[in-house]
Protein backbone atom coordinates (compact mmCIF):
# COMPACT_ATOMS: atom_id res chain seq x y z
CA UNK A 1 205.40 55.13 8.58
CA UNK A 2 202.43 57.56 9.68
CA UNK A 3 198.88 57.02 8.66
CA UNK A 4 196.33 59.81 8.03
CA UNK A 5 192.76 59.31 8.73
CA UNK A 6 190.47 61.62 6.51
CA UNK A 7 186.81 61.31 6.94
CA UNK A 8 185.20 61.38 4.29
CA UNK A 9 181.45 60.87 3.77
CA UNK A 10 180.83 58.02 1.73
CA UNK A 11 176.70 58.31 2.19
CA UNK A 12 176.81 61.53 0.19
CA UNK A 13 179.34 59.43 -2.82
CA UNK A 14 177.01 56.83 -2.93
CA UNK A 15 174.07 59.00 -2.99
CA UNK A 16 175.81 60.94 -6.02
CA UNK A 17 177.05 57.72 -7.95
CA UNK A 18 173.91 55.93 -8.90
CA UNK A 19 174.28 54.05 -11.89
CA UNK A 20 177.71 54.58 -11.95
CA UNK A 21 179.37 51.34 -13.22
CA UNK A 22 182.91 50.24 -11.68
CA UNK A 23 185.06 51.44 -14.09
CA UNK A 24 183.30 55.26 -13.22
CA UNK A 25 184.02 54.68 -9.59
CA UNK A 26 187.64 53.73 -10.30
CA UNK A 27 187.64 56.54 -12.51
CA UNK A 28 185.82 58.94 -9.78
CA UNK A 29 188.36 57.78 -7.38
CA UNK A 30 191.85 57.96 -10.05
CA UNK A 31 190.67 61.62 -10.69
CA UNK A 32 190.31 62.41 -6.89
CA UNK A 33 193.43 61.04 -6.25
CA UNK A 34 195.25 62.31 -8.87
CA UNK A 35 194.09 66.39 -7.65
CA UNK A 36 196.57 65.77 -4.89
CA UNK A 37 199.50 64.75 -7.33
CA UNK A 38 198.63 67.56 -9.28
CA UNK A 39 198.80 70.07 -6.03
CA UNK A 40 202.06 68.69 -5.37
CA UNK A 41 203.65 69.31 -8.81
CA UNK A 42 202.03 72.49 -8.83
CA UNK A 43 204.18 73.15 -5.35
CA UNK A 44 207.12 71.21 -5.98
CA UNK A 45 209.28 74.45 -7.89
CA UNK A 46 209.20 76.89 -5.04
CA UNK A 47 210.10 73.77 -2.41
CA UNK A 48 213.72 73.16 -1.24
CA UNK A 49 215.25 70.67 -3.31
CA UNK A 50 215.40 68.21 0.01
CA UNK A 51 211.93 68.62 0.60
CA UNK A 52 210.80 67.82 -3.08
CA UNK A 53 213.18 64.83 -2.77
CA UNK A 54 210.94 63.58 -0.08
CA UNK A 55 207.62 65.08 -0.86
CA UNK A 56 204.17 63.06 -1.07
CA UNK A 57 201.02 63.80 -2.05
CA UNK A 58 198.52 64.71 0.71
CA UNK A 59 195.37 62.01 0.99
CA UNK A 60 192.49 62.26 -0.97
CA UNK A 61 189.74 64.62 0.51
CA UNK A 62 186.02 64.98 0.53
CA UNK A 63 186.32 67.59 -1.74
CA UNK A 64 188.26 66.01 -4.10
CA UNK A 65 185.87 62.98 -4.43
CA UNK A 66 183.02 65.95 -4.67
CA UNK A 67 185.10 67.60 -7.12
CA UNK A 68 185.17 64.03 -8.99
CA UNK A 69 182.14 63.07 -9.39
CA UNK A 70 181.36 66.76 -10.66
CA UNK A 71 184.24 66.06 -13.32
CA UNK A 72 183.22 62.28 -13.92
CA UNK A 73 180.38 61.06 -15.24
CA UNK A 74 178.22 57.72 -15.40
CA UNK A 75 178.89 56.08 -18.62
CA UNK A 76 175.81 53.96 -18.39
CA UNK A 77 172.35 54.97 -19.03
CA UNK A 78 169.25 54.12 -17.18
CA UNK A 79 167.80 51.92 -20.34
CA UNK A 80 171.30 49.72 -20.08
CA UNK A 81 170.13 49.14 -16.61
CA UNK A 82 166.85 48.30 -16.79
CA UNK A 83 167.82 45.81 -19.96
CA UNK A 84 170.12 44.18 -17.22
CA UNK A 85 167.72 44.24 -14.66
CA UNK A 86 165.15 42.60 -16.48
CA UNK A 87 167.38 39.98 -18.31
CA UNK A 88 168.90 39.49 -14.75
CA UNK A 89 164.80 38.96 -13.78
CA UNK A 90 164.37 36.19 -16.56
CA UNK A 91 167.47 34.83 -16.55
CA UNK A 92 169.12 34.53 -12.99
């Protein structure tokens, strides 16, 4: 089993994803992830049968996290937050 390293810049992600809740990042990184799946469909009728039969998708990229979080959006608001924040403040 090989492993690729790609580097990807995860200052420039976090600096794009505030507010973002969890489910957005899982969703920013499902969509990133699934560009590669789609390349490889998108491939997979012009390759040799044996190749397809043994074909992956290639790892996820900068661009497709960029590409992402251009698709993706925050699904909370800044209010939400600061109605958390302060009950967080009062509350513990």
């Amino acid at each position: 089993s090989s492993t690729t390293t790609i580097a990807i810049d995860l200052d420039e992600a976090v600096a794009r994803t505030s507010g973002y809740s969890g489910s957005d990042l899982r969703s920013v990184c499902r969509y990133a992830e699934l560009a590669a799946v789609r390349e490889l469909i998108d491939r997979a009728p012009s390759m040799p049968e044996h190749e397809r039969l043994s074909a992956r998708p290639r790892a996820v990229t900068q661009n497709d996290i960029l590409l992402s979080l251009d698709k993706i959006s925050k699904s909370v608001d800044s209010g939400t937050i600061e109605n958390h924040e302060e009950w967080k403040r009062k509350f513990g």
